[in-house]
PDB file of N, CA and C in Angstrom:
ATOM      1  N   UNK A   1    -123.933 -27.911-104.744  1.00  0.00           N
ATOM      2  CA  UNK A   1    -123.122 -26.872-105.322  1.00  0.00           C
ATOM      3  C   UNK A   1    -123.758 -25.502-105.107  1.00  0.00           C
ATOM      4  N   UNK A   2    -125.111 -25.307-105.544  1.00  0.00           N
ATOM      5  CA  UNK A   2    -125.909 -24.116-105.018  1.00  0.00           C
ATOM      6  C   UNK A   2    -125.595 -23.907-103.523  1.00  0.00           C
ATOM      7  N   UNK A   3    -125.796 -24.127-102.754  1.00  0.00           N
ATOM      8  CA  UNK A   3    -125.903 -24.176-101.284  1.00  0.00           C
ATOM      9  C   UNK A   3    -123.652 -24.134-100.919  1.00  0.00           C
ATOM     10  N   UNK A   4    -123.571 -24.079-101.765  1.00  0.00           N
ATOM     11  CA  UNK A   4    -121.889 -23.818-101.414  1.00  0.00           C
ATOM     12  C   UNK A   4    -121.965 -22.770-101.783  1.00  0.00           C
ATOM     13  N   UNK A   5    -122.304 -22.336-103.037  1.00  0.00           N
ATOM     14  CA  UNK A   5    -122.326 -20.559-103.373  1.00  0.00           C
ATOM     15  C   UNK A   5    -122.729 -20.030-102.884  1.00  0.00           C
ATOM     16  N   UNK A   6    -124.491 -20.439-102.179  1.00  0.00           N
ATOM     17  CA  UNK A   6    -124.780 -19.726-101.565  1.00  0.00           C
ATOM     18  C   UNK A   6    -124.665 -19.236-100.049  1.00  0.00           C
ATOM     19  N   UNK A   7    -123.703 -19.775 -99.517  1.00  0.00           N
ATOM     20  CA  UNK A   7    -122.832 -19.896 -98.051  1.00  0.00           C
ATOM     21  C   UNK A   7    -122.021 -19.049 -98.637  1.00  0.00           C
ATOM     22  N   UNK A   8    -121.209 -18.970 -99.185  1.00  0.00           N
ATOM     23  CA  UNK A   8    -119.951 -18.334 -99.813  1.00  0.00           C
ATOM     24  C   UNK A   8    -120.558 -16.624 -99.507  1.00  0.00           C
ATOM     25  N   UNK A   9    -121.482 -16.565-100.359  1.00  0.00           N
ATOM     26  CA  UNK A   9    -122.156 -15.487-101.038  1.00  0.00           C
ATOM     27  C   UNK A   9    -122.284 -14.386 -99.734  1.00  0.00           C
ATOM     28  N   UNK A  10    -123.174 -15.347 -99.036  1.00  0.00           N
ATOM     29  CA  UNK A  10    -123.541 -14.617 -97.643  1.00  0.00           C
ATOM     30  C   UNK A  10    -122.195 -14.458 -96.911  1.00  0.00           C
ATOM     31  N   UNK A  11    -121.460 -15.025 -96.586  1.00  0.00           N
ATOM     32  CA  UNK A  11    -120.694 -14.882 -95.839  1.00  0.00           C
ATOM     33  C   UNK A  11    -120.031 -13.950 -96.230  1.00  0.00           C
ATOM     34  N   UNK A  12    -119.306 -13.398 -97.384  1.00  0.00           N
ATOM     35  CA  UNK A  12    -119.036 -12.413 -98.405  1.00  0.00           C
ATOM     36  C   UNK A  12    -119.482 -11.583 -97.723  1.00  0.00           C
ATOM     37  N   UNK A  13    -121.031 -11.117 -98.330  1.00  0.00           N
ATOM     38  CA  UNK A  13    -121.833 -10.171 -98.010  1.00  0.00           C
ATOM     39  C   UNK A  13    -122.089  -9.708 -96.586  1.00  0.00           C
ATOM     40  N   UNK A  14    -122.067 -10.605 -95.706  1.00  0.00           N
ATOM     41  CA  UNK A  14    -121.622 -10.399 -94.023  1.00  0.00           C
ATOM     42  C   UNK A  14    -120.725  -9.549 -94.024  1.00  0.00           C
ATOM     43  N   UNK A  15    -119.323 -10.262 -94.657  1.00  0.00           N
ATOM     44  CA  UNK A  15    -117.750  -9.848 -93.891  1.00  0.00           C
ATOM     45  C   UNK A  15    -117.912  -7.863 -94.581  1.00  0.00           C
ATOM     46  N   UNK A  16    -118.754  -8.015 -95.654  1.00  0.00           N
ATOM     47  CA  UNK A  16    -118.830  -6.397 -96.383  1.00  0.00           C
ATOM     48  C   UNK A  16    -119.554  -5.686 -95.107  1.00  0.00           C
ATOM     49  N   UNK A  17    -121.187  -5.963 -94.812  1.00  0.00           N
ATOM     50  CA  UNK A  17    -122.028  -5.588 -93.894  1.00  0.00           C
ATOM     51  C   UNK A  17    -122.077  -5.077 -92.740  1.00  0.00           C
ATOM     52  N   UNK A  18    -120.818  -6.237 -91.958  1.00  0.00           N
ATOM     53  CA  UNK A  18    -120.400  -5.732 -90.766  1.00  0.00           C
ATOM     54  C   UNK A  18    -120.116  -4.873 -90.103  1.00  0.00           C
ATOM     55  N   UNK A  19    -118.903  -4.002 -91.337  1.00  0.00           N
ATOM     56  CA  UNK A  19    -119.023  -2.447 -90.601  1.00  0.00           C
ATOM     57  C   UNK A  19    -119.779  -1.480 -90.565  1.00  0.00           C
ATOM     58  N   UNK A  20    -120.553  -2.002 -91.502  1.00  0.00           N
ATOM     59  CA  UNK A  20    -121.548  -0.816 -91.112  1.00  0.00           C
ATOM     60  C   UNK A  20    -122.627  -0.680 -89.817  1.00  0.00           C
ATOM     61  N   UNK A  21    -122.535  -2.127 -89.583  1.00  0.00           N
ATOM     62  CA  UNK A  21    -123.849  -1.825 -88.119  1.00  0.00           C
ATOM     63  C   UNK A  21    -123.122  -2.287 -87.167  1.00  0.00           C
ATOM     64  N   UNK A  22    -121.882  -2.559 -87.321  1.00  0.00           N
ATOM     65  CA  UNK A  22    -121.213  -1.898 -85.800  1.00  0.00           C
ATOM     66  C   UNK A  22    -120.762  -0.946 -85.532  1.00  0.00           C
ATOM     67  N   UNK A  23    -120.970  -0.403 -84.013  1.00  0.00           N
ATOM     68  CA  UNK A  23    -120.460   0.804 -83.606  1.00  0.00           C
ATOM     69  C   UNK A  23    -118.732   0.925 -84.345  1.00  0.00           C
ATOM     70  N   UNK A  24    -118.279   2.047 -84.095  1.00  0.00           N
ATOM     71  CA  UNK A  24    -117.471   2.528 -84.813  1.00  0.00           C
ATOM     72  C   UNK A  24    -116.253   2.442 -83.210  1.00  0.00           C
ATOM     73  N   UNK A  25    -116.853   2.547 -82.336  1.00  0.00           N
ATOM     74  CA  UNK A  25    -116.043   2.110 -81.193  1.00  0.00           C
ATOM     75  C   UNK A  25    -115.343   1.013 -80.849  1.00  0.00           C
ATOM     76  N   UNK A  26    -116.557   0.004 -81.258  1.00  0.00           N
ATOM     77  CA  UNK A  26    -116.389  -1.504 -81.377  1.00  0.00           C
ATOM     78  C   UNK A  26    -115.018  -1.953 -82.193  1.00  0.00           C
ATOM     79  N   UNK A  27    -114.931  -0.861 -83.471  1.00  0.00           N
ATOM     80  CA  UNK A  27    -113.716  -1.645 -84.265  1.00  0.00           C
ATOM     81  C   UNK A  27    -112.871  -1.087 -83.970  1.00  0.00           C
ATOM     82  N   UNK A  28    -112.307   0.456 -82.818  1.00  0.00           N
ATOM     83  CA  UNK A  28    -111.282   1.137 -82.572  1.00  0.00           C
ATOM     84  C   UNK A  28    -110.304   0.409 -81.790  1.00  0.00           C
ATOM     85  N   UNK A  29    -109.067   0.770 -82.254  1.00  0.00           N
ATOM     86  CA  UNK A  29    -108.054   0.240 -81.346  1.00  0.00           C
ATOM     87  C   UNK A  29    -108.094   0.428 -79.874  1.00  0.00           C
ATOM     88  N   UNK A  30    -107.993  -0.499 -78.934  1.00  0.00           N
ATOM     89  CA  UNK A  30    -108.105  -0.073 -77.490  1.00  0.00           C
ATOM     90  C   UNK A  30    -107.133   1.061 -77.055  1.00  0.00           C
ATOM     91  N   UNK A  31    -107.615   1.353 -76.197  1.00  0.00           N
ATOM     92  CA  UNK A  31    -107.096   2.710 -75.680  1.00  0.00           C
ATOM     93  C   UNK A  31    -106.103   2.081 -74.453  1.00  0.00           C
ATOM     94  N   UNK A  32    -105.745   1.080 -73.705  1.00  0.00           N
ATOM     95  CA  UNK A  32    -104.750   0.838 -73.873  1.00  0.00           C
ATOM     96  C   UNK A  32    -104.226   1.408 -72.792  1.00  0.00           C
ATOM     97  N   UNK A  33    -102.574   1.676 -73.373  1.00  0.00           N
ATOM     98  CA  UNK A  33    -101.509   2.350 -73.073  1.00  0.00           C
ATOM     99  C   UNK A  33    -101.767   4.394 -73.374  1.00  0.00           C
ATOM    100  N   UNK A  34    -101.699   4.625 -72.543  1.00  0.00           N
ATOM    101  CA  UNK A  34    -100.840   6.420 -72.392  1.00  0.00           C
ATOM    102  C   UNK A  34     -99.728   6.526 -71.873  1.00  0.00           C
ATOM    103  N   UNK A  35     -99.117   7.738 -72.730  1.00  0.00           N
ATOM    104  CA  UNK A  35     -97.897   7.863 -72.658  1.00  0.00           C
ATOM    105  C   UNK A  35     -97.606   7.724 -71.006  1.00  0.00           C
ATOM    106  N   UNK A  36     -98.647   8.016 -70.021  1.00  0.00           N
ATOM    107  CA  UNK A  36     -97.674   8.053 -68.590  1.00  0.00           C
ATOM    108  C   UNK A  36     -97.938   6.640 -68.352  1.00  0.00           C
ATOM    109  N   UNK A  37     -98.657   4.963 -68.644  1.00  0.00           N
ATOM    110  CA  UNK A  37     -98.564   4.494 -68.294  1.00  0.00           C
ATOM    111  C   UNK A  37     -97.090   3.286 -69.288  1.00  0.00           C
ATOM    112  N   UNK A  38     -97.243   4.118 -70.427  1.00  0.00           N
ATOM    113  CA  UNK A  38     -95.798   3.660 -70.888  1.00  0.00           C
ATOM    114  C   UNK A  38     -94.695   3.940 -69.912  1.00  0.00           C
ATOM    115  N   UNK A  39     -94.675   4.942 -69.753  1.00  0.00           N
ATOM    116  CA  UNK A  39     -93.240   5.389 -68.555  1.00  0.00           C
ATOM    117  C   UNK A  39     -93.241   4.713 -67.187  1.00  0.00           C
ATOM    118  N   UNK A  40     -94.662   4.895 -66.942  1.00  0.00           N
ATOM    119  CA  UNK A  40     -94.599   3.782 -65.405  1.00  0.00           C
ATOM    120  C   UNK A  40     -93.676   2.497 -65.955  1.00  0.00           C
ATOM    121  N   UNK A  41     -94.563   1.842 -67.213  1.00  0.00           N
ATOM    122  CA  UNK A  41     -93.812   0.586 -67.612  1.00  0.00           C
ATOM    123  C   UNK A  41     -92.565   0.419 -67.482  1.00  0.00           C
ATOM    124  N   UNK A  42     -92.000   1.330 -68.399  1.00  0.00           N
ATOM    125  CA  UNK A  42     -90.367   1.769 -68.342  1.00  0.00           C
ATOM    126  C   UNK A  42     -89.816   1.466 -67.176  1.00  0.00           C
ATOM    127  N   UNK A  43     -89.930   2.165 -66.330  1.00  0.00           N
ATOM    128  CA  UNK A  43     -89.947   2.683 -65.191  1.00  0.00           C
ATOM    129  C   UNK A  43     -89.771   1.341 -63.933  1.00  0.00           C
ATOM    130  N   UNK A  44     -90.683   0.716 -64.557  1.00  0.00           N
ATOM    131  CA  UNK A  44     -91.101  -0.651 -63.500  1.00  0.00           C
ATOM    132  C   UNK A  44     -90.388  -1.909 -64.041  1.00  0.00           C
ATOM    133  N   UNK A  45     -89.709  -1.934 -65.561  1.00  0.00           N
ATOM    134  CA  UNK A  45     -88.933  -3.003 -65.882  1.00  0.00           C
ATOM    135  C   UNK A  45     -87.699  -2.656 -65.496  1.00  0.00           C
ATOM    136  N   UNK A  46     -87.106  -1.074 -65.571  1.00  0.00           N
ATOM    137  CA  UNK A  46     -85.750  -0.785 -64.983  1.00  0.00           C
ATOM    138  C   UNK A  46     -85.861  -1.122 -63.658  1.00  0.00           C
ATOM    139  N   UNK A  47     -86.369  -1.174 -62.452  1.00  0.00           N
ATOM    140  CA  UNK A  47     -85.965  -1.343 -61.165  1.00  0.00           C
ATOM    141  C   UNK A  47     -86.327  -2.501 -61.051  1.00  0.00           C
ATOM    142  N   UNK A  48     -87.001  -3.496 -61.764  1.00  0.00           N
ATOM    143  CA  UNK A  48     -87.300  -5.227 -61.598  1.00  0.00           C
ATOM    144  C   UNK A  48     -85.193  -5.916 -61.898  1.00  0.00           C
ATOM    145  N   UNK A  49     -85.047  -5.177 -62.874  1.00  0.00           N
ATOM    146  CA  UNK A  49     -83.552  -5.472 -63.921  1.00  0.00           C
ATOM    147  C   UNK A  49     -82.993  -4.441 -64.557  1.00  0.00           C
ATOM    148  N   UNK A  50     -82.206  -3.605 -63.889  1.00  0.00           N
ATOM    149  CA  UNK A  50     -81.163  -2.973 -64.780  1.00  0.00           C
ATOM    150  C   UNK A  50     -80.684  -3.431 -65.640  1.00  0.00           C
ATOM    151  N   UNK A  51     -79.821  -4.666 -65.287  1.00  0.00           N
ATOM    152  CA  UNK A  51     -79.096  -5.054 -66.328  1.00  0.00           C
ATOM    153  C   UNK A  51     -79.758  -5.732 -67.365  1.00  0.00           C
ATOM    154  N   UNK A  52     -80.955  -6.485 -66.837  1.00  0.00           N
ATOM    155  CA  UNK A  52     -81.725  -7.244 -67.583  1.00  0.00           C
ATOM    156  C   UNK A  52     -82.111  -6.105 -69.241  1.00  0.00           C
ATOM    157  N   UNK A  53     -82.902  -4.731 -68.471  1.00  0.00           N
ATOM    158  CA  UNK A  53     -83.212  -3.731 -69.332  1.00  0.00           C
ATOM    159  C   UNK A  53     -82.370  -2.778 -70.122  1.00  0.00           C
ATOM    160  N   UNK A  54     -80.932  -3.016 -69.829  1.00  0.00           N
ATOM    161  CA  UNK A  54     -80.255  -2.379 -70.660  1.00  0.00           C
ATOM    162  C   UNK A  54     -79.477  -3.401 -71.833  1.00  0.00           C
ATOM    163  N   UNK A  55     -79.457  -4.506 -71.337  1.00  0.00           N
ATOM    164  CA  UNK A  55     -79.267  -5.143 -72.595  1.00  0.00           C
ATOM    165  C   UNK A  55     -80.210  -6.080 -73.712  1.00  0.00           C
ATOM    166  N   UNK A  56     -81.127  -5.569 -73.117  1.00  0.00           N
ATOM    167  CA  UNK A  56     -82.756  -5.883 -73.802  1.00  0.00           C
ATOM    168  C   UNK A  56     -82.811  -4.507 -74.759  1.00  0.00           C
ATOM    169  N   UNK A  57     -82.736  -3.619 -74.180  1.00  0.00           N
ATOM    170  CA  UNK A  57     -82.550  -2.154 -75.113  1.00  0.00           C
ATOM    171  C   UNK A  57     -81.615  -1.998 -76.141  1.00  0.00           C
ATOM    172  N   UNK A  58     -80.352  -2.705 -75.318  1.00  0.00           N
ATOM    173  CA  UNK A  58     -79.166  -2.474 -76.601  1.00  0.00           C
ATOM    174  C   UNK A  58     -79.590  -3.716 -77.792  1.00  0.00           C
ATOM    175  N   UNK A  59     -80.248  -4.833 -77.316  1.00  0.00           N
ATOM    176  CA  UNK A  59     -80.690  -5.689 -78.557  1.00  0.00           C
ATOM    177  C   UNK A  59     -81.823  -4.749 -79.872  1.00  0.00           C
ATOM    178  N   UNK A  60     -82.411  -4.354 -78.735  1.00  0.00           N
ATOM    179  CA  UNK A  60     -83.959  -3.208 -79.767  1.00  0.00           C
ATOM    180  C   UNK A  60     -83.017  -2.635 -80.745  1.00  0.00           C
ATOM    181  N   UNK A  61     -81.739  -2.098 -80.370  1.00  0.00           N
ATOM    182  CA  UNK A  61     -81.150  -1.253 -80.844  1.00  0.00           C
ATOM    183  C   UNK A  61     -80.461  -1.827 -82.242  1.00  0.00           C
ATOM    184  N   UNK A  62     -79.894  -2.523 -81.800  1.00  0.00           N
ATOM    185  CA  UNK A  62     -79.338  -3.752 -83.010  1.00  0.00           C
ATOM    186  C   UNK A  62     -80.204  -4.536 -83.899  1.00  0.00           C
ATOM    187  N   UNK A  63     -81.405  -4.566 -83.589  1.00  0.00           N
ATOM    188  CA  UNK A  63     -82.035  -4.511 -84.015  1.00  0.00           C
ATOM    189  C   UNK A  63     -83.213  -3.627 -84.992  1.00  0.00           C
ATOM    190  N   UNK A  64     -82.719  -2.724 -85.204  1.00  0.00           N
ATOM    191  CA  UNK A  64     -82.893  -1.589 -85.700  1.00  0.00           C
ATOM    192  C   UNK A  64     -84.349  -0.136 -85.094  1.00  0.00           C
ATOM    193  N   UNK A  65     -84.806  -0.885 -83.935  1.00  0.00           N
ATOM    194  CA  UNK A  65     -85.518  -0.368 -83.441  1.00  0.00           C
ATOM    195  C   UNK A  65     -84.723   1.532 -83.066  1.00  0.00           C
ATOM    196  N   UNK A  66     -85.368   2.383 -82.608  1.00  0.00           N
ATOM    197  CA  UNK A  66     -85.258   3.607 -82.845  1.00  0.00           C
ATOM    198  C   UNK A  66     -85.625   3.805 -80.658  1.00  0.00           C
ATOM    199  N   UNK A  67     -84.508   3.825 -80.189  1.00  0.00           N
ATOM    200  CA  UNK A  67     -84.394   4.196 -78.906  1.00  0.00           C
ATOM    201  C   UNK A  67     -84.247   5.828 -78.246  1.00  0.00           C
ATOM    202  N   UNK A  68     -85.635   6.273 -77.785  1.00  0.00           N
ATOM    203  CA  UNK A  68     -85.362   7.801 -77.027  1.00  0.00           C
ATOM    204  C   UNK A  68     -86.154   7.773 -76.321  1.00  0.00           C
ATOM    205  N   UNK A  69     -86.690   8.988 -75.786  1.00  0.00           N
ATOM    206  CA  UNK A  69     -87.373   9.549 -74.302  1.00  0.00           C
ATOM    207  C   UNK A  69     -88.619   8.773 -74.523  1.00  0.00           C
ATOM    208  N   UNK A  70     -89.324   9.197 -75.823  1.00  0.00           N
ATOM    209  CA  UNK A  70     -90.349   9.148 -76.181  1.00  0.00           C
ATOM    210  C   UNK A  70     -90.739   7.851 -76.871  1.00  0.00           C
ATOM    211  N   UNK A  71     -90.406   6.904 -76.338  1.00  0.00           N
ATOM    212  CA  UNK A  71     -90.811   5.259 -76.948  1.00  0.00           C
ATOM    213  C   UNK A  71     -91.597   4.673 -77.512  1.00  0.00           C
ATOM    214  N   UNK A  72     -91.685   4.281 -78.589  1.00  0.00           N
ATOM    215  CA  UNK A  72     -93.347   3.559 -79.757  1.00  0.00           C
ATOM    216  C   UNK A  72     -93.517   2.435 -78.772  1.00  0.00           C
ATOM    217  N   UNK A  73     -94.973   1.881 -78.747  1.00  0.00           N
ATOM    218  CA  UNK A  73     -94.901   0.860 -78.005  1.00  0.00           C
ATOM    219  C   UNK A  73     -94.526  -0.309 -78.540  1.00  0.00           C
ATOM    220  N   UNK A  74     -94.234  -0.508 -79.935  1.00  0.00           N
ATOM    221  CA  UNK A  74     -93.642  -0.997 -80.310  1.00  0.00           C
ATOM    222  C   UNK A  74     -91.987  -1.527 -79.814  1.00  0.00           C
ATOM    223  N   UNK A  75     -91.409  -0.809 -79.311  1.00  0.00           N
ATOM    224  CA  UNK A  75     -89.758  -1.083 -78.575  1.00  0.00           C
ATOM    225  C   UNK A  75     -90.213  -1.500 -77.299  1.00  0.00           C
ATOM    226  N   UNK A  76     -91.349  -0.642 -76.747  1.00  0.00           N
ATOM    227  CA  UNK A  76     -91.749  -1.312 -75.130  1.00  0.00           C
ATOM    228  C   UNK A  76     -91.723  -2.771 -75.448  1.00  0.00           C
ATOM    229  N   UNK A  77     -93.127  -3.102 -76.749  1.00  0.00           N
ATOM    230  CA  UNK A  77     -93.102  -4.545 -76.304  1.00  0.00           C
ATOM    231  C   UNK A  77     -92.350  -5.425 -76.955  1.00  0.00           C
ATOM    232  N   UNK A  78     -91.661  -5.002 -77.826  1.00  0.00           N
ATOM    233  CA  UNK A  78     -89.736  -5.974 -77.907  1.00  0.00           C
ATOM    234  C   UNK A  78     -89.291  -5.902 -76.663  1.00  0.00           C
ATOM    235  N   UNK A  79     -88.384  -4.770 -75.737  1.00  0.00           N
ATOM    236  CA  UNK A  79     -88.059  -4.853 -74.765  1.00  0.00           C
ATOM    237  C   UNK A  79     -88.632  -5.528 -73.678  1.00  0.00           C
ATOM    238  N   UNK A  80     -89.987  -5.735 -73.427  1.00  0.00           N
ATOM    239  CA  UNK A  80     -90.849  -6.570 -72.676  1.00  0.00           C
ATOM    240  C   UNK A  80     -90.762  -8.029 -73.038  1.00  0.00           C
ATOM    241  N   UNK A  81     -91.071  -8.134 -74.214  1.00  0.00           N
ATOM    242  CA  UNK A  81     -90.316 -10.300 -74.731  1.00  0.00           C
ATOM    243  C   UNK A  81     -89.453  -9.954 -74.369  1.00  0.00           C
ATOM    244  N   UNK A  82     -88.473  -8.989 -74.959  1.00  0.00           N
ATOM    245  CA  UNK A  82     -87.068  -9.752 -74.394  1.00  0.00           C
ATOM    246  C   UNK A  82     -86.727  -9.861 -73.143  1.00  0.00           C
ATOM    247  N   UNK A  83     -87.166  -9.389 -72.193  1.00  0.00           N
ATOM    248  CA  UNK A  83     -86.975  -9.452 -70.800  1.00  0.00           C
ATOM    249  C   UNK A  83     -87.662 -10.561 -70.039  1.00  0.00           C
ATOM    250  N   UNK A  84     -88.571 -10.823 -70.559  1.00  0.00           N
ATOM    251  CA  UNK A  84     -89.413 -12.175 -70.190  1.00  0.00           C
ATOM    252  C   UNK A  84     -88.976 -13.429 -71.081  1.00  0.00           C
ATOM    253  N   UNK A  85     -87.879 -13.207 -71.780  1.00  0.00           N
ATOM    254  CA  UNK A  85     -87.377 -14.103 -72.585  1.00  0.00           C
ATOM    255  C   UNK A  85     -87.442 -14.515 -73.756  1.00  0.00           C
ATOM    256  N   UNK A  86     -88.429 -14.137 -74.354  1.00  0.00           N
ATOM    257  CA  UNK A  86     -88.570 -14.490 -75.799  1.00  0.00           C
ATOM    258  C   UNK A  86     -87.556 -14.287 -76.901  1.00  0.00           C
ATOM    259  N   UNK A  87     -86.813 -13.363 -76.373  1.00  0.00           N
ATOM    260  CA  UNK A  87     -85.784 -12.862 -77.351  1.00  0.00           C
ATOM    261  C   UNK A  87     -84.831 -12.808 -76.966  1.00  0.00           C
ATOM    262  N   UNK A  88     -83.747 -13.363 -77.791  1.00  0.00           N
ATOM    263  CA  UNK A  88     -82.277 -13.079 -77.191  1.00  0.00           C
ATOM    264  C   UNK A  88     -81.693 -13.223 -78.726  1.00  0.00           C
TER     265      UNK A  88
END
């Protein structure tokens, strides 16, 4: 029973510890996507499938997603399942 608390305890005290002696880089969100390689994206699912991408968009849409110039990557990657199929 000791030796269960005291696993518990530490592990606790780890999951607290951790951030502090890791870099602060280490826990940042990846860098990813920029806005111009979002648009390439765009860009590169419209000429794979027009049609595929406009009614993948009109689903985002019905879905209550928020469609303009300026795209969250959030709708990219709905529109991306849905084009690869995950969603219909």
């Amino acid at each position: 029973m000791r030796t269960i608390v005291l696993a518990v305890s530490a592990a606790f005290a780890f999951v607290l510890a951790a951030p502090i002696f890791v870099p602060h880089t280490a826990l940042a969100a990846p860098k990813g996507h920029s806005m111009r390689d979002m648009r390439a994206m765009i860009a590169d699912m419209k000429a794979k499938d027009a049609q595929g991408y406009a009614a993948c968009e009109q689903l985002a849409r019905t879905r209550g997603y928020v469609i303009s110039d300026q795209m969250q990557r959030d709708v990219m990657m709905f529109i991306d399942g849905c084009m690869s199929g995950r969603f219909r």
